[in-house]
N, C-alpha and C. Protein backbone atom coordinates (compact mmCIF):
# COMPACT_ATOMS: atom_id res chain seq x y z
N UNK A 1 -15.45 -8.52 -10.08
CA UNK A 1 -15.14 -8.48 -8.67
C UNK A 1 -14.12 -7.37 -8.43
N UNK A 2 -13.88 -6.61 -7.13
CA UNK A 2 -13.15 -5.57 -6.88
C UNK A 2 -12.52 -5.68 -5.78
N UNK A 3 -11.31 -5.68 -5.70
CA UNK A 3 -10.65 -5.41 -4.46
C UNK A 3 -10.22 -4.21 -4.04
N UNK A 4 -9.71 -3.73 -2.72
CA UNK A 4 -9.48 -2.74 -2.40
C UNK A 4 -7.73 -2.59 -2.29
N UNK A 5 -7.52 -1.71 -2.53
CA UNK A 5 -5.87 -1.67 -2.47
C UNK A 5 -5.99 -0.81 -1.23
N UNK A 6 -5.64 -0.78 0.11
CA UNK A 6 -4.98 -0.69 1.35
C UNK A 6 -3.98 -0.45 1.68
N UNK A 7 -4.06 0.86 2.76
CA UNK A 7 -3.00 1.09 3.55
C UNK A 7 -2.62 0.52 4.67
N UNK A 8 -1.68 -0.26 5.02
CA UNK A 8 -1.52 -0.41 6.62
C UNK A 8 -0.43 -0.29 7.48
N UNK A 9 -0.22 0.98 7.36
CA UNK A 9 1.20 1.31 7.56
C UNK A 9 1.06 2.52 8.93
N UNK A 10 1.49 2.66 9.63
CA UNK A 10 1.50 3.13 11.13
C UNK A 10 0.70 4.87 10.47
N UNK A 11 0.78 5.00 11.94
CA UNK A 11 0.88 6.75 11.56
C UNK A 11 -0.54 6.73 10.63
N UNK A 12 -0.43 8.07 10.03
CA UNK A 12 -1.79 8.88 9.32
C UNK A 12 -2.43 7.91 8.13
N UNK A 13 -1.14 6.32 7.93
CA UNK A 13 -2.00 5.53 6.80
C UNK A 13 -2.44 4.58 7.37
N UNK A 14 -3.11 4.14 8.41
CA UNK A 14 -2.98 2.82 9.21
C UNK A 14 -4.31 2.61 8.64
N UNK A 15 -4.42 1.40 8.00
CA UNK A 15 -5.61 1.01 7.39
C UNK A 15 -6.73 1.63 6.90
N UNK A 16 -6.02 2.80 6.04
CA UNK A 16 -7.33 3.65 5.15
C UNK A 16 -7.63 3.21 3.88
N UNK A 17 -8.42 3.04 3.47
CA UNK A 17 -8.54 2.52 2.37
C UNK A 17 -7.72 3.77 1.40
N UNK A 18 -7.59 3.16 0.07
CA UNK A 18 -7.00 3.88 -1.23
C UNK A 18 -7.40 4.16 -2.06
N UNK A 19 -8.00 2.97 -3.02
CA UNK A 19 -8.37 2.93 -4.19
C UNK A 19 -9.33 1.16 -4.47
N UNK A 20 -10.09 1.31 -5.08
CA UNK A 20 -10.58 -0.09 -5.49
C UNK A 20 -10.00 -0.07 -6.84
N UNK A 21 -9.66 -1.44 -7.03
CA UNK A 21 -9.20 -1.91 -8.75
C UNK A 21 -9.78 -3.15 -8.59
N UNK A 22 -9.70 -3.47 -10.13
CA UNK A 22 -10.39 -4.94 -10.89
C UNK A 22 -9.36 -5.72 -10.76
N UNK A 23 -10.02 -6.60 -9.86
CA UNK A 23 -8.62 -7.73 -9.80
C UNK A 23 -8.85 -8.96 -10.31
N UNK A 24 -7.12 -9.04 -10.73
CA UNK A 24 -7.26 -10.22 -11.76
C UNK A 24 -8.18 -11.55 -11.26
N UNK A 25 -7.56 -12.61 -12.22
CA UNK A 25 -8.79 -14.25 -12.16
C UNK A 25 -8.04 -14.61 -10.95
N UNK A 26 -6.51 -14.79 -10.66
CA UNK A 26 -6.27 -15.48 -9.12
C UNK A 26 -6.57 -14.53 -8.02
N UNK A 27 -7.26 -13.27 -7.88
CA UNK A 27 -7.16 -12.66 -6.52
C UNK A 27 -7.97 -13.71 -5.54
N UNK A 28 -7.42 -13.33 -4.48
CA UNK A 28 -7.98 -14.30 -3.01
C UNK A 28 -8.04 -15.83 -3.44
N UNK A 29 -6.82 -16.19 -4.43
CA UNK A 29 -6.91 -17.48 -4.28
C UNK A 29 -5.41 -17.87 -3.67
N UNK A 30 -5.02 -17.02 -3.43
CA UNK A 30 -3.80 -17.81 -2.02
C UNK A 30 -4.40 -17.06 -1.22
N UNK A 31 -3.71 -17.94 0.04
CA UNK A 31 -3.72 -17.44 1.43
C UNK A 31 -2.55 -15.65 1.35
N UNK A 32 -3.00 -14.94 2.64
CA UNK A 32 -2.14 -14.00 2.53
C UNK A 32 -0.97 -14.03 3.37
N UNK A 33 0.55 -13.56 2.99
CA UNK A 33 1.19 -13.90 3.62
C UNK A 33 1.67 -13.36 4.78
N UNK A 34 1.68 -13.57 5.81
CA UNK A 34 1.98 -12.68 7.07
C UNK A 34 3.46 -13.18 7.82
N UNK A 35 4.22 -13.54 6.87
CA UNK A 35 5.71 -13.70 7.58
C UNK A 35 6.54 -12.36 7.10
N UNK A 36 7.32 -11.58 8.05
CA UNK A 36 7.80 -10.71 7.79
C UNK A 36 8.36 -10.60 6.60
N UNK A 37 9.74 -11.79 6.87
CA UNK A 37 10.65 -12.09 5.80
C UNK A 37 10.15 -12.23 4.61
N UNK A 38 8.93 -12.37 4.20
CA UNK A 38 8.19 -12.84 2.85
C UNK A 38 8.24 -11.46 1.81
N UNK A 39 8.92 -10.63 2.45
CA UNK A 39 8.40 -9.10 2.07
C UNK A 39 10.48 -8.47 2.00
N UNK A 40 10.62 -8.16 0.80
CA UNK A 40 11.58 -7.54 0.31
C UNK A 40 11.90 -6.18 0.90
N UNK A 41 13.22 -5.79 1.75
CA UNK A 41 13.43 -4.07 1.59
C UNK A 41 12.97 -3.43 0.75
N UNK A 42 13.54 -4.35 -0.42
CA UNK A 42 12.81 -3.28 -1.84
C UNK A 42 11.46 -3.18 -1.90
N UNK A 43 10.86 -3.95 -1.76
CA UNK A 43 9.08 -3.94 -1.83
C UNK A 43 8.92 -3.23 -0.71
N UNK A 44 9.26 -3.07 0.47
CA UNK A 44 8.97 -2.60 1.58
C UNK A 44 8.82 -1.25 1.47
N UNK A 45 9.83 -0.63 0.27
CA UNK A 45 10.37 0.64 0.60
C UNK A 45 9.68 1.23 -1.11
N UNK A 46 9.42 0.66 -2.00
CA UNK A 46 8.46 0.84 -3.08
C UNK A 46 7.07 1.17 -2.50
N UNK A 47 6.69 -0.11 -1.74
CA UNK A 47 5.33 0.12 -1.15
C UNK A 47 5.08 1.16 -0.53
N UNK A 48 6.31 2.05 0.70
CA UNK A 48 6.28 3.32 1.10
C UNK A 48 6.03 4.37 0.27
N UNK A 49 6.32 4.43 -0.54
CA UNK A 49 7.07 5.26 -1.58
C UNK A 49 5.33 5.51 -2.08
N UNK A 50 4.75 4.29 -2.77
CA UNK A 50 3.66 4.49 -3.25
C UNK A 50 2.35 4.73 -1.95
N UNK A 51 1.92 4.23 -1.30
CA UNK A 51 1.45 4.55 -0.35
C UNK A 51 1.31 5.90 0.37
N UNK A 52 2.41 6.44 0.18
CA UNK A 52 2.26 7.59 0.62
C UNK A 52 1.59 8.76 -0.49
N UNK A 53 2.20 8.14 -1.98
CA UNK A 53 1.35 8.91 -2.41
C UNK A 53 0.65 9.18 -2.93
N UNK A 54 -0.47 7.90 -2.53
CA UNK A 54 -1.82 7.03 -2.54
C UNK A 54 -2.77 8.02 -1.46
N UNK A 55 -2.28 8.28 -0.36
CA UNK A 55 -2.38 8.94 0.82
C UNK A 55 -2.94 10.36 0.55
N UNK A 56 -1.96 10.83 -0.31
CA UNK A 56 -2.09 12.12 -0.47
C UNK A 56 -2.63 12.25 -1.62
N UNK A 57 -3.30 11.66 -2.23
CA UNK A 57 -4.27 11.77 -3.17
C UNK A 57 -5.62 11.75 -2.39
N UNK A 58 -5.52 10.84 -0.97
CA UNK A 58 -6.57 10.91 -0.81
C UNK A 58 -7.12 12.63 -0.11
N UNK A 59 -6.53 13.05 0.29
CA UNK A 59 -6.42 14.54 0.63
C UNK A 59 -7.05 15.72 -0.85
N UNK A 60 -6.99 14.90 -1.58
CA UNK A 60 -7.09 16.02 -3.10
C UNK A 60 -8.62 16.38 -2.95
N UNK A 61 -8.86 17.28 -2.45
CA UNK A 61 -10.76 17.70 -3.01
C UNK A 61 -11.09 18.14 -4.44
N UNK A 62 -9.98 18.17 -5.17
CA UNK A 62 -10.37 18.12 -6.37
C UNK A 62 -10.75 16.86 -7.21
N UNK A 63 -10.27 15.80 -6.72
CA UNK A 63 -10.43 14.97 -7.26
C UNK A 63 -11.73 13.96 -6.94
N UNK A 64 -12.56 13.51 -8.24
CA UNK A 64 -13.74 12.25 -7.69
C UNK A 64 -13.20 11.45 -7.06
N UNK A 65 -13.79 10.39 -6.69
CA UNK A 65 -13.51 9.56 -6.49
C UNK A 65 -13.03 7.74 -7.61
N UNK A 66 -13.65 8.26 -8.74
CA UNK A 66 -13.28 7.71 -10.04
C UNK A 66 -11.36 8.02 -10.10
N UNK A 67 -11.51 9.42 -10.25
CA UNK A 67 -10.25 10.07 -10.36
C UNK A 67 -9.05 9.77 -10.03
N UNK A 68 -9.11 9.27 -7.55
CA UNK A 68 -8.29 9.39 -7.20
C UNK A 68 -8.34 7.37 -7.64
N UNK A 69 -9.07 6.43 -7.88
CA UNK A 69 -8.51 5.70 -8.04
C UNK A 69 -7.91 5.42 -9.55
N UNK A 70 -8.14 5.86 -10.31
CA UNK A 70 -7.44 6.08 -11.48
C UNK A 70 -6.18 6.39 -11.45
N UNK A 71 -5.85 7.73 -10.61
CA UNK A 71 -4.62 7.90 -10.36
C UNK A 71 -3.95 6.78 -9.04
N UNK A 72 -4.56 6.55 -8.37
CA UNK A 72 -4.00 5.57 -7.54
C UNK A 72 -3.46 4.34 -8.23
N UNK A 73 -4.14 3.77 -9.15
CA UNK A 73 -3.48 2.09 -10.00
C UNK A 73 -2.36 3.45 -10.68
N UNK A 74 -2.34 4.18 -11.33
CA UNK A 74 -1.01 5.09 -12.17
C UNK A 74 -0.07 4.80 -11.16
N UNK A 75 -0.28 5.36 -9.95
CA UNK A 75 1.29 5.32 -9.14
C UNK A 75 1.41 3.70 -8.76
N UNK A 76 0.43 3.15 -8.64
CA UNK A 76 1.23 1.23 -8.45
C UNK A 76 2.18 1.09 -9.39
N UNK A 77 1.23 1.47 -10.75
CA UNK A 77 1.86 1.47 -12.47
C UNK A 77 3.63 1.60 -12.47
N UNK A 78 3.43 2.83 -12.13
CA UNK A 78 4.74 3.45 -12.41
C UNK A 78 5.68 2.66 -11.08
N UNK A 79 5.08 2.84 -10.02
CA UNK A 79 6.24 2.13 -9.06
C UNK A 79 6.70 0.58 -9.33
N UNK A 80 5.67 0.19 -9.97
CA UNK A 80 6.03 -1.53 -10.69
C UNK A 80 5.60 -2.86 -9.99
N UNK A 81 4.98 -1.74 -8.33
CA UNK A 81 4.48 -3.07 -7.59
C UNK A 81 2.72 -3.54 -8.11
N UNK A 82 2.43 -4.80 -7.99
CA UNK A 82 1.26 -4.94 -8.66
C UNK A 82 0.23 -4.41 -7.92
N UNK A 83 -0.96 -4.11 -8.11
CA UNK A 83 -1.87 -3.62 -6.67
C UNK A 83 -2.17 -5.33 -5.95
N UNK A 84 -2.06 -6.47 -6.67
CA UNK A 84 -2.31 -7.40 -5.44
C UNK A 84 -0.83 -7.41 -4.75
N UNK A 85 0.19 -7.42 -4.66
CA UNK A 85 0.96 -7.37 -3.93
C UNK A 85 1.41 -6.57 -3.14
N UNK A 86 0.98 -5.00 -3.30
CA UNK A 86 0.39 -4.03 -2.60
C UNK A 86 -0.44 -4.47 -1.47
N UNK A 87 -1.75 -4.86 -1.66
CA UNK A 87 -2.67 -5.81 -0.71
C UNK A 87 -1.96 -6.84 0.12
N UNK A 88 -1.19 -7.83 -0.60
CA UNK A 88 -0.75 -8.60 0.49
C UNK A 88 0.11 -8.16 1.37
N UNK A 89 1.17 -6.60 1.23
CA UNK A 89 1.78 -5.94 2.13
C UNK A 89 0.91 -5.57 3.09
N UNK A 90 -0.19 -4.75 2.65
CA UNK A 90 -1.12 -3.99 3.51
C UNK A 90 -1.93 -5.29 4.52
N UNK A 91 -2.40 -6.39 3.82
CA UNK A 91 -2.87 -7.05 5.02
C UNK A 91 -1.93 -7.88 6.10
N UNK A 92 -0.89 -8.34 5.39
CA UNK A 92 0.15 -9.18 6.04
C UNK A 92 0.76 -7.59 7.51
N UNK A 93 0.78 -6.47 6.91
CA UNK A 93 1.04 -5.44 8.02
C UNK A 93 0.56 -5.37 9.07
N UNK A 94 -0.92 -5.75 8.78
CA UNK A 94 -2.17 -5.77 9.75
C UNK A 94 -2.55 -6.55 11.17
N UNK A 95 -1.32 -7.90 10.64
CA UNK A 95 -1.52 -8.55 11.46
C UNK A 95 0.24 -9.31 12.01
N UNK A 96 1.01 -8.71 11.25
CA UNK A 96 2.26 -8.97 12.18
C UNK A 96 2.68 -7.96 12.22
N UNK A 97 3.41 -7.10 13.80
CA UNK A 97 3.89 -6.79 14.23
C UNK A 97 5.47 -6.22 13.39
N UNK A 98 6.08 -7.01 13.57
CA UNK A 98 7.38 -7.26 12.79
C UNK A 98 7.39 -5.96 11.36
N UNK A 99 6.65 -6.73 10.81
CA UNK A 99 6.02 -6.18 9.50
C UNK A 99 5.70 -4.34 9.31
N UNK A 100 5.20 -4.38 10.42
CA UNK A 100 4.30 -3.06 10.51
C UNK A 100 5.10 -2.30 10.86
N UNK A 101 6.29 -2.40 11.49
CA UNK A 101 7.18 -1.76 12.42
C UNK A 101 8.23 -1.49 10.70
N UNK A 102 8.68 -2.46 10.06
CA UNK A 102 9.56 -2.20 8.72
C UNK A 102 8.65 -0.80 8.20
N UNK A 103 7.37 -1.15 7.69
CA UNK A 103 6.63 -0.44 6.71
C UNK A 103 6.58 1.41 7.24
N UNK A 104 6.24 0.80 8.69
CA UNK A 104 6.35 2.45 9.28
C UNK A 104 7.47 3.32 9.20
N UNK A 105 8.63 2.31 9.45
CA UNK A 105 9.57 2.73 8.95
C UNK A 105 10.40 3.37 7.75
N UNK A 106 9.88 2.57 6.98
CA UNK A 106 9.63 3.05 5.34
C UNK A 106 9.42 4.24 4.79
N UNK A 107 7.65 4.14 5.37
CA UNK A 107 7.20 5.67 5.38
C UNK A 107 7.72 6.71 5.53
N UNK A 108 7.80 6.09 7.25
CA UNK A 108 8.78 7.80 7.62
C UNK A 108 9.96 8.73 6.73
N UNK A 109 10.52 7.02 6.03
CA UNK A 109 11.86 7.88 5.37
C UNK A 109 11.34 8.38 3.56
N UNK A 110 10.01 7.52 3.85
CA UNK A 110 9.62 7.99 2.29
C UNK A 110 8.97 9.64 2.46
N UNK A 111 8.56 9.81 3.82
CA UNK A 111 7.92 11.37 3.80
C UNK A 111 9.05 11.67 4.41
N UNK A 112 10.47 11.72 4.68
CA UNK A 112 11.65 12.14 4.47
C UNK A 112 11.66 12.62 5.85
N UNK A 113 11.36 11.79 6.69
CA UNK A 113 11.62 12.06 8.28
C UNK A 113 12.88 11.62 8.92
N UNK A 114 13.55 12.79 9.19
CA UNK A 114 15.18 12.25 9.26
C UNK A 114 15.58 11.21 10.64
N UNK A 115 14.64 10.98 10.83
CA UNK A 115 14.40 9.85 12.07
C UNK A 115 14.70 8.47 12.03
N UNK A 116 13.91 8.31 10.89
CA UNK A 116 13.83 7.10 9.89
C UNK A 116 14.64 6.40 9.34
């Protein structure tokens, strides 16, 4: 079975897809969580961090599509967030408000928008 690892973060990542990975034996066996608070600064701002440059892989014409998700699970890898908890950011974004408004935020300061 395959899930999709997801963007849902305002601006140029708002629900583009990323990468598909093999997800483990519990995927989609919890509910997903959509309370803001359920979601760490730190995860908030990891998830930016990677996302964005999930994003910009997807931009690479050099790369297959094998490729960019290969390199896409590398940067979950290295950032330390799992790709299902990745997912539950990206869908829990999707549908609260609250949420979406942190993550965008995130972004901005992860693509170093002095706004942010």
């Amino acid at each position: 079975m395959k899930t999709f690892v997801t963007l849902a973060a305002g601006g140029l990542l708002l629900a583009s897809p990323a990468v598909a990975q093999m997800a483990d034996s519990t995927a989609g066996a919890q509910a997903p969580m959509t309370d803001a608070a359920s979601f760490t600064d730190e995860e908030i701002g990891i998830y930016a961090e990677a996302a964005v440059e999930i994003s910009e892989l997807h931009g690479d014409a050099s790369l297959d599509a094998e490729a960019r998700q290969n390199a896409a699970l590398a940067v979950l890898e290295q950032s330390g967030l799992a790709p299902q908890r990745f997912n539950e950011i990206s869908d829990a974004a999707r549908s609260n408000p609250e949420l979406a408004q942190r993550v965008q935020l995130a972004i901005a300061s992860a693509q170093g928008d002095p706004g942010a």
